[in-house]
PDB file of N, CA and C in Angstrom:
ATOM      1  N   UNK A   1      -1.040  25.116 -57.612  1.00  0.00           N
ATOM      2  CA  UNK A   1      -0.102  24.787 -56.547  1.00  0.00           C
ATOM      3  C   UNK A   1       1.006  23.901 -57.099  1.00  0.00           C
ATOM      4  N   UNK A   2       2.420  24.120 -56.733  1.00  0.00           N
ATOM      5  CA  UNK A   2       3.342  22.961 -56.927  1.00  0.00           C
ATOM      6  C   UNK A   2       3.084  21.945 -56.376  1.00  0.00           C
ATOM      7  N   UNK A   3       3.592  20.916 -57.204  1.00  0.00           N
ATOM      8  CA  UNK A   3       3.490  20.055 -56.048  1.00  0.00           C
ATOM      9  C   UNK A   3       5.055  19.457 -55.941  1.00  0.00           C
ATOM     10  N   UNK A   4       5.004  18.682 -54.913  1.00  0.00           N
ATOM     11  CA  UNK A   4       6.524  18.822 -54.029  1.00  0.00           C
ATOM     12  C   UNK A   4       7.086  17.332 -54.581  1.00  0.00           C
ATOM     13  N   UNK A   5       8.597  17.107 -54.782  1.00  0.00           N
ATOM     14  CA  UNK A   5       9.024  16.138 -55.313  1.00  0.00           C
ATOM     15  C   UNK A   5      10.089  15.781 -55.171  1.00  0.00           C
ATOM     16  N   UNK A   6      11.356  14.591 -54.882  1.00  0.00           N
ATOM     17  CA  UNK A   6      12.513  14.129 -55.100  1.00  0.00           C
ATOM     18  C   UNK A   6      12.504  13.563 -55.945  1.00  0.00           C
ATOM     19  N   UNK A   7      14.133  12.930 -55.859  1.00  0.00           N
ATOM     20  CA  UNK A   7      14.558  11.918 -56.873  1.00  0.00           C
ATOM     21  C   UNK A   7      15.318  10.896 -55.710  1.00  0.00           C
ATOM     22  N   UNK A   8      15.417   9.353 -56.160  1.00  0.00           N
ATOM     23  CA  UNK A   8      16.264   8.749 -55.394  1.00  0.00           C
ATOM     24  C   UNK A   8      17.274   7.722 -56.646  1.00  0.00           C
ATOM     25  N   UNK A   9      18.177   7.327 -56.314  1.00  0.00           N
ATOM     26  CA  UNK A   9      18.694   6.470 -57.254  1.00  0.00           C
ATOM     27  C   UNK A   9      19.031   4.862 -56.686  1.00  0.00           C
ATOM     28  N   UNK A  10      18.448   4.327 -57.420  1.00  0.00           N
ATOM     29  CA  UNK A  10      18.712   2.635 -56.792  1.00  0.00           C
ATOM     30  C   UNK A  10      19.421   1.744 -57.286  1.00  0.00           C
ATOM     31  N   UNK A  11      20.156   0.679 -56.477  1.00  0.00           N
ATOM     32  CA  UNK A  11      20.780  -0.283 -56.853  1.00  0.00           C
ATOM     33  C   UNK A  11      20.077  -1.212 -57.616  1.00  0.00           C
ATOM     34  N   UNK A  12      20.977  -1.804 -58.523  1.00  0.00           N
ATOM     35  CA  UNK A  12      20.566  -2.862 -59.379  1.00  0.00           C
ATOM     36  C   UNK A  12      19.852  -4.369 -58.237  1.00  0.00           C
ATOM     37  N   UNK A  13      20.426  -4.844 -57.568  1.00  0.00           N
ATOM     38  CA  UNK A  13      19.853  -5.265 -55.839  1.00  0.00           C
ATOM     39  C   UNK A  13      18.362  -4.531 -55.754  1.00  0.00           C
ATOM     40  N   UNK A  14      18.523  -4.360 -55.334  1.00  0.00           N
ATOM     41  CA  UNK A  14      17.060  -3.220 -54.628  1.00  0.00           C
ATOM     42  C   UNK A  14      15.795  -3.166 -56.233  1.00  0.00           C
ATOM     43  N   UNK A  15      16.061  -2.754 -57.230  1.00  0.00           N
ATOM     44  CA  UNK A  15      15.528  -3.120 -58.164  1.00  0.00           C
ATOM     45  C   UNK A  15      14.936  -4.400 -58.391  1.00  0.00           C
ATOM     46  N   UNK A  16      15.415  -5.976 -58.386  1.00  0.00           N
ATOM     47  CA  UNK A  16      15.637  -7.125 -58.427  1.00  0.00           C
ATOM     48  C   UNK A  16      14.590  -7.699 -57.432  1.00  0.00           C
ATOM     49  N   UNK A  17      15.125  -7.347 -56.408  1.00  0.00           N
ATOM     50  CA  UNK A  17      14.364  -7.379 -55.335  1.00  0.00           C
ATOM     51  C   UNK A  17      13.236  -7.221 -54.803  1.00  0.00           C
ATOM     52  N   UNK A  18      12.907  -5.588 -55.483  1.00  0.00           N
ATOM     53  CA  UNK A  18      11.663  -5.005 -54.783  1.00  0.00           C
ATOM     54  C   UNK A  18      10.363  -4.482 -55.919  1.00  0.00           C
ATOM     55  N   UNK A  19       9.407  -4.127 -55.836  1.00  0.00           N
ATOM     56  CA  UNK A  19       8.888  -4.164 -56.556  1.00  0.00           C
ATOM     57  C   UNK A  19       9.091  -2.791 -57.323  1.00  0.00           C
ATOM     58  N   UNK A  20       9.738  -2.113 -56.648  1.00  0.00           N
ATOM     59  CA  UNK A  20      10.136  -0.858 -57.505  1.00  0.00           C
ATOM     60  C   UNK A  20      10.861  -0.447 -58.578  1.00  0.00           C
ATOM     61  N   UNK A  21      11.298  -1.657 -59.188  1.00  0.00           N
ATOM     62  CA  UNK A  21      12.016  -2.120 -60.432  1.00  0.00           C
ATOM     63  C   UNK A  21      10.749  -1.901 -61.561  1.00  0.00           C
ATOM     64  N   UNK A  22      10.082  -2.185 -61.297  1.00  0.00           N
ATOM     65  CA  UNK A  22       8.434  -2.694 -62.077  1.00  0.00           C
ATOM     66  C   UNK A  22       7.836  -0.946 -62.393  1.00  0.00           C
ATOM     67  N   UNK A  23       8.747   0.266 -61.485  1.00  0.00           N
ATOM     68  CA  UNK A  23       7.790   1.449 -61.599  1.00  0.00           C
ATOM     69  C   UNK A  23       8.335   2.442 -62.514  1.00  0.00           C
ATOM     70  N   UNK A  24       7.949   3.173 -63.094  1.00  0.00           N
ATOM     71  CA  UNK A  24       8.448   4.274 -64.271  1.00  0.00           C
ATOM     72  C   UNK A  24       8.234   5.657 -63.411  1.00  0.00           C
ATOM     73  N   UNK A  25       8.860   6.547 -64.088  1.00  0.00           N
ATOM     74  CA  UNK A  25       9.049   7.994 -63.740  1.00  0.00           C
ATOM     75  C   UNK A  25       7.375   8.428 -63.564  1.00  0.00           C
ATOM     76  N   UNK A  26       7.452   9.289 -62.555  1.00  0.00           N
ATOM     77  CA  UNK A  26       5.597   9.594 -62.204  1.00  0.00           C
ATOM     78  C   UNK A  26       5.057   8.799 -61.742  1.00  0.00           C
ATOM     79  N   UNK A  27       5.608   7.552 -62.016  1.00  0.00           N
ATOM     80  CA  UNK A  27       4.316   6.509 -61.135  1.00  0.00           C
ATOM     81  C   UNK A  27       4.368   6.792 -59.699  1.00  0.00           C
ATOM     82  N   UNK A  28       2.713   6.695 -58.762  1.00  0.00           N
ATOM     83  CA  UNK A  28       2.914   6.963 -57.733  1.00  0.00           C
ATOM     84  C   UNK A  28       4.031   5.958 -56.651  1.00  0.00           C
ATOM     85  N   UNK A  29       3.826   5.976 -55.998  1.00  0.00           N
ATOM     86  CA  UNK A  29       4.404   5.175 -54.803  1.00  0.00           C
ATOM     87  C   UNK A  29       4.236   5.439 -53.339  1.00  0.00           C
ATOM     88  N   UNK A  30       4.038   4.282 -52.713  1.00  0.00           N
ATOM     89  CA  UNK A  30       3.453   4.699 -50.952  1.00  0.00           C
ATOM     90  C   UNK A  30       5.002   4.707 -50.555  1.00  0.00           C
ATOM     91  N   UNK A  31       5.570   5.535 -49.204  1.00  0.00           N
ATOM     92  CA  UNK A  31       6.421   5.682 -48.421  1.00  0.00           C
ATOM     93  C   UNK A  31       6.287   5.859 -47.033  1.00  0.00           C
ATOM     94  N   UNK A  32       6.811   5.019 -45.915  1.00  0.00           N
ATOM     95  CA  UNK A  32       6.541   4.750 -44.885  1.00  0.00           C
ATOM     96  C   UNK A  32       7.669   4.764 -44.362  1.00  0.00           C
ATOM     97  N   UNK A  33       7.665   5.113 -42.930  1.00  0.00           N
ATOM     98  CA  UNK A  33       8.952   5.906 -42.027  1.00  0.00           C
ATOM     99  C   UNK A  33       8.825   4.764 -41.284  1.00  0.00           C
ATOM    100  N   UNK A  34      10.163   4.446 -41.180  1.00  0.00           N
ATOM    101  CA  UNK A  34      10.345   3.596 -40.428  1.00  0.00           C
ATOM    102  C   UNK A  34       9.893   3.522 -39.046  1.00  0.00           C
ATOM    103  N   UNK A  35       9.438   3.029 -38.141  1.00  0.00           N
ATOM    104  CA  UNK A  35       9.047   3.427 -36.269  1.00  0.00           C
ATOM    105  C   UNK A  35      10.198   4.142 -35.412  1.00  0.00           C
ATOM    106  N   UNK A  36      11.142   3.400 -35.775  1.00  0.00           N
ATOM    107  CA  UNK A  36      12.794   3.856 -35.227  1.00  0.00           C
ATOM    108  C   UNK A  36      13.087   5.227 -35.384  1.00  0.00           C
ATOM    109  N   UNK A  37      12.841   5.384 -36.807  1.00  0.00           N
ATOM    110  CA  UNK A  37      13.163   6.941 -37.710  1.00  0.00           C
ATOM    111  C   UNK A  37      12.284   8.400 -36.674  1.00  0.00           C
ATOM    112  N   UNK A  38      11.143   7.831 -36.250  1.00  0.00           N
ATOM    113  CA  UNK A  38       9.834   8.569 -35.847  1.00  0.00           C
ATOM    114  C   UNK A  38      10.723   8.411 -34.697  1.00  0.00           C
ATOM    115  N   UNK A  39      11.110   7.822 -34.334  1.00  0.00           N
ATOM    116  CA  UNK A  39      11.395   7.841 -32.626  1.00  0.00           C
ATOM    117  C   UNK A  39      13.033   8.968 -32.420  1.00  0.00           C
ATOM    118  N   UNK A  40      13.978   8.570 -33.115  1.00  0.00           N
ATOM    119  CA  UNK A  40      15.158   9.623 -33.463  1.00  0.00           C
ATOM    120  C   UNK A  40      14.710  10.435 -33.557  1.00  0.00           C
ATOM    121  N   UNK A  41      13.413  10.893 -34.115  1.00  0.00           N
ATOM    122  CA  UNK A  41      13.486  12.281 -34.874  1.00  0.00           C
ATOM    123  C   UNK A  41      12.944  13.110 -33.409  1.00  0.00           C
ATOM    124  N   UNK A  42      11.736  12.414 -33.040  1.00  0.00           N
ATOM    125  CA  UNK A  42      11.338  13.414 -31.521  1.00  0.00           C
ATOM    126  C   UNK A  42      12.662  13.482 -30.769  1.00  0.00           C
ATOM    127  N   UNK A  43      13.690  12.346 -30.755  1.00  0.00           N
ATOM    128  CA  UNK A  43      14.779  12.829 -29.766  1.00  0.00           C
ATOM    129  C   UNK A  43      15.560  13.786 -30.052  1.00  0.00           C
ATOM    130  N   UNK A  44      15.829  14.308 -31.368  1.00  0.00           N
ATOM    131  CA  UNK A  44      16.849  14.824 -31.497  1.00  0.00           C
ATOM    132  C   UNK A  44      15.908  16.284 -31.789  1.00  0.00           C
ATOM    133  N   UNK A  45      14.802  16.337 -31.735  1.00  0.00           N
ATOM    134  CA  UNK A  45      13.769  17.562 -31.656  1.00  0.00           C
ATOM    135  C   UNK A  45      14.096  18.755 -30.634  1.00  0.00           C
TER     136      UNK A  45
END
């Protein structure tokens, strides 16, 4: 099976900042939708 994938590109900020500065290519990572995001999305459904 493939498995499914993006790319994102980050600010030097956001790097600095977050702990995602600390991660290399492949490393996993958790991603979480904002509550707001979940709520737009049924509206505009």
């Amino acid at each position: 099976a493939e498995r499914a994938w993006f790319s994102v590109s980050l600010i030097p900020e956001t790097l600095r900042a977050t702990t995602l500065g600390r991660k290399g290519v492949g490393d996993p990572v958790n991603l979480e939708v904002d509550v707001l995001a979940k709520h737009v999305e049924r509206l505009l459904a």
